[in-house]
C-alpha atoms as a PDB file:
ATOM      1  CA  UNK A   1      93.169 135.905 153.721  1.00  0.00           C
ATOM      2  CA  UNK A   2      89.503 135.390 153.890  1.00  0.00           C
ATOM      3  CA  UNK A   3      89.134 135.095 149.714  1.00  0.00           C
ATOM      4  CA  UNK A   4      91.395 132.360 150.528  1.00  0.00           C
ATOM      5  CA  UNK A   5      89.850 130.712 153.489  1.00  0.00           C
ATOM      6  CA  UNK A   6      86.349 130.746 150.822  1.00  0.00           C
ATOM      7  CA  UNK A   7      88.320 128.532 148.631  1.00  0.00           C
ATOM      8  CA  UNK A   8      89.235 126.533 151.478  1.00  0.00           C
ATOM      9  CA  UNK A   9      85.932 125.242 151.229  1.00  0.00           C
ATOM     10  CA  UNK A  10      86.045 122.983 148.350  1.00  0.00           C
ATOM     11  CA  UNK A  11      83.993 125.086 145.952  1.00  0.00           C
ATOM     12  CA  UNK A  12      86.760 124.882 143.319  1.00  0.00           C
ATOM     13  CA  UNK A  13      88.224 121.674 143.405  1.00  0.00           C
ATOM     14  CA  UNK A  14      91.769 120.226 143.270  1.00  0.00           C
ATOM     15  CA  UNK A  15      94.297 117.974 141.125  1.00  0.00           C
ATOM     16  CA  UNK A  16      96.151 115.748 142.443  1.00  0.00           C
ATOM     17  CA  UNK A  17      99.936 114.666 140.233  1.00  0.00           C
ATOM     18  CA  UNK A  18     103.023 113.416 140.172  1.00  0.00           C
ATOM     19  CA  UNK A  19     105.232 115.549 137.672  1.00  0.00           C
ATOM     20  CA  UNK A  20     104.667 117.414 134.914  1.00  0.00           C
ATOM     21  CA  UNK A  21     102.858 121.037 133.976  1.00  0.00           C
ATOM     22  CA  UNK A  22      99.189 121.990 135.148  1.00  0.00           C
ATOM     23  CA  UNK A  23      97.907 125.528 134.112  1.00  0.00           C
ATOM     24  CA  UNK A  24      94.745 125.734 135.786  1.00  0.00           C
ATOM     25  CA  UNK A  25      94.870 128.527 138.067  1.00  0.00           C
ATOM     26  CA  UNK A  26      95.752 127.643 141.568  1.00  0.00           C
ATOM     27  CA  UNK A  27      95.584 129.513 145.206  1.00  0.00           C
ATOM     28  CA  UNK A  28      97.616 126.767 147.146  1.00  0.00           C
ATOM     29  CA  UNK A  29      99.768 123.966 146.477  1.00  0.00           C
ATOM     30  CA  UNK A  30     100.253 121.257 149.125  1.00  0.00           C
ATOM     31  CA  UNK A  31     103.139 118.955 148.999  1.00  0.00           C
ATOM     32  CA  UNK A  32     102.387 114.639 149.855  1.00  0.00           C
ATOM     33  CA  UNK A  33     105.647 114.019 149.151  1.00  0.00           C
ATOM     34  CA  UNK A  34     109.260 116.353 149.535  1.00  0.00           C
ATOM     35  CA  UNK A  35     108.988 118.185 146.023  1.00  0.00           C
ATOM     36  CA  UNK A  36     111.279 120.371 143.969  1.00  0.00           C
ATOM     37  CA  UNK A  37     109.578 122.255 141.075  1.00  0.00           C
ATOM     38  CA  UNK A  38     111.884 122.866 138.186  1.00  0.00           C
ATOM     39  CA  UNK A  39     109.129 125.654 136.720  1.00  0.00           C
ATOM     40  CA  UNK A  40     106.475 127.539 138.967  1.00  0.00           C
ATOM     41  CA  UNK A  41     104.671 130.755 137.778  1.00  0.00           C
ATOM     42  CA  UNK A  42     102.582 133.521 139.371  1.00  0.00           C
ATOM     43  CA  UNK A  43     102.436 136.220 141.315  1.00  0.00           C
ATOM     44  CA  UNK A  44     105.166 136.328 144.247  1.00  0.00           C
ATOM     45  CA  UNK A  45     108.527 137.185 144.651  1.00  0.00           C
ATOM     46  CA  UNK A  46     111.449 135.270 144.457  1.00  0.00           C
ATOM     47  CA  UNK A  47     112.021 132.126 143.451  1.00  0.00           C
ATOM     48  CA  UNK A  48     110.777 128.496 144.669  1.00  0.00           C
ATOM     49  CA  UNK A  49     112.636 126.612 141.553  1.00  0.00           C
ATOM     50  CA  UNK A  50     115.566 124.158 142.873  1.00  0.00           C
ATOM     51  CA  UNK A  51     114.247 124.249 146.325  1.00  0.00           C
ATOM     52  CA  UNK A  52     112.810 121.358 147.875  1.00  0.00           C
ATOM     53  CA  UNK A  53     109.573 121.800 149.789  1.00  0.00           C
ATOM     54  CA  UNK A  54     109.113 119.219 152.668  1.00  0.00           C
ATOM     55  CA  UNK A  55     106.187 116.890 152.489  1.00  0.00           C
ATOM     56  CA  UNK A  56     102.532 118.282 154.261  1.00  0.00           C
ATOM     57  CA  UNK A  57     103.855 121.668 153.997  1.00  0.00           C
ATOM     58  CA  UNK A  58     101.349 124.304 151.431  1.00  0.00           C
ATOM     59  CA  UNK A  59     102.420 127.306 150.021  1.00  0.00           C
ATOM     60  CA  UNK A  60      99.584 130.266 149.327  1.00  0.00           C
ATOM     61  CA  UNK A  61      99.875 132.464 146.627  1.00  0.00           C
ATOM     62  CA  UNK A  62      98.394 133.076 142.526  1.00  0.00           C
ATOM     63  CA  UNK A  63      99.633 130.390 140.800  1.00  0.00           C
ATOM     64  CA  UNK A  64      99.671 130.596 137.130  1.00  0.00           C
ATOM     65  CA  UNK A  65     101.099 127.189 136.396  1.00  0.00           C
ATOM     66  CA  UNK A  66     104.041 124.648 137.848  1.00  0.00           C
ATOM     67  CA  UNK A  67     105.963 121.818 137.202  1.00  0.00           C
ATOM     68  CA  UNK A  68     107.123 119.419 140.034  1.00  0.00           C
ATOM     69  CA  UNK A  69     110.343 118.086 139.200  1.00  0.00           C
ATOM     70  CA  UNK A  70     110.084 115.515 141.654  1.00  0.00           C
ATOM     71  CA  UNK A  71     107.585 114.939 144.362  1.00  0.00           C
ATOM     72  CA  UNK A  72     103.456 114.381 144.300  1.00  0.00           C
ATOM     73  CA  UNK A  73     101.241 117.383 144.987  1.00  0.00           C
ATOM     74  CA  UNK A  74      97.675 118.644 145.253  1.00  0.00           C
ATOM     75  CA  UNK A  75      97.239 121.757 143.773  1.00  0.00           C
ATOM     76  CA  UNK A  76      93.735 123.600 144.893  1.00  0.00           C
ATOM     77  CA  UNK A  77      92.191 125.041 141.656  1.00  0.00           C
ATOM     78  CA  UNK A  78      91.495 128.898 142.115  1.00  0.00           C
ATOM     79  CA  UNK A  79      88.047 130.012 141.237  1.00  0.00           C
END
């Protein structure tokens, strides 16, 4: 958790969108808005495609790439 709390920091930036694809690299993903991703990669198990993800909540993880089917997110770029 600490690598993570590092990133926190704001050494590595974010994007900010709407829909579409971003492969960037990202640690965390907050939602602004309720968002469904039709296409999320990385390492974790399961699946978060179909599922809508209230707004304010962020999920932590390695995030290859994603594509938010609906919703607006900031995705926080990993370093």
């Amino acid at each position: 958790m600490s690598r993570a709390l590092d990133k926190f920091q704001g050494q590595y930036g974010f994007s900010v969108g709407t829909t579409g694809t971003v492969a960037a690299g990202y640690w965390a993903i907050q939602m602004l808005s309720d968002t469904t991703f039709s296409a999320i990669a990385g390492r974790f198990d399961g699946t978060l495609t179909g599922i809508t993800i209230g707004s304010g909540n962020i999920i932590y993880g390695e995030f290859n790439s994603y594509t938010a089917g609906t919703g607006k997110v900031i995705g926080y770029i990993a370093g």
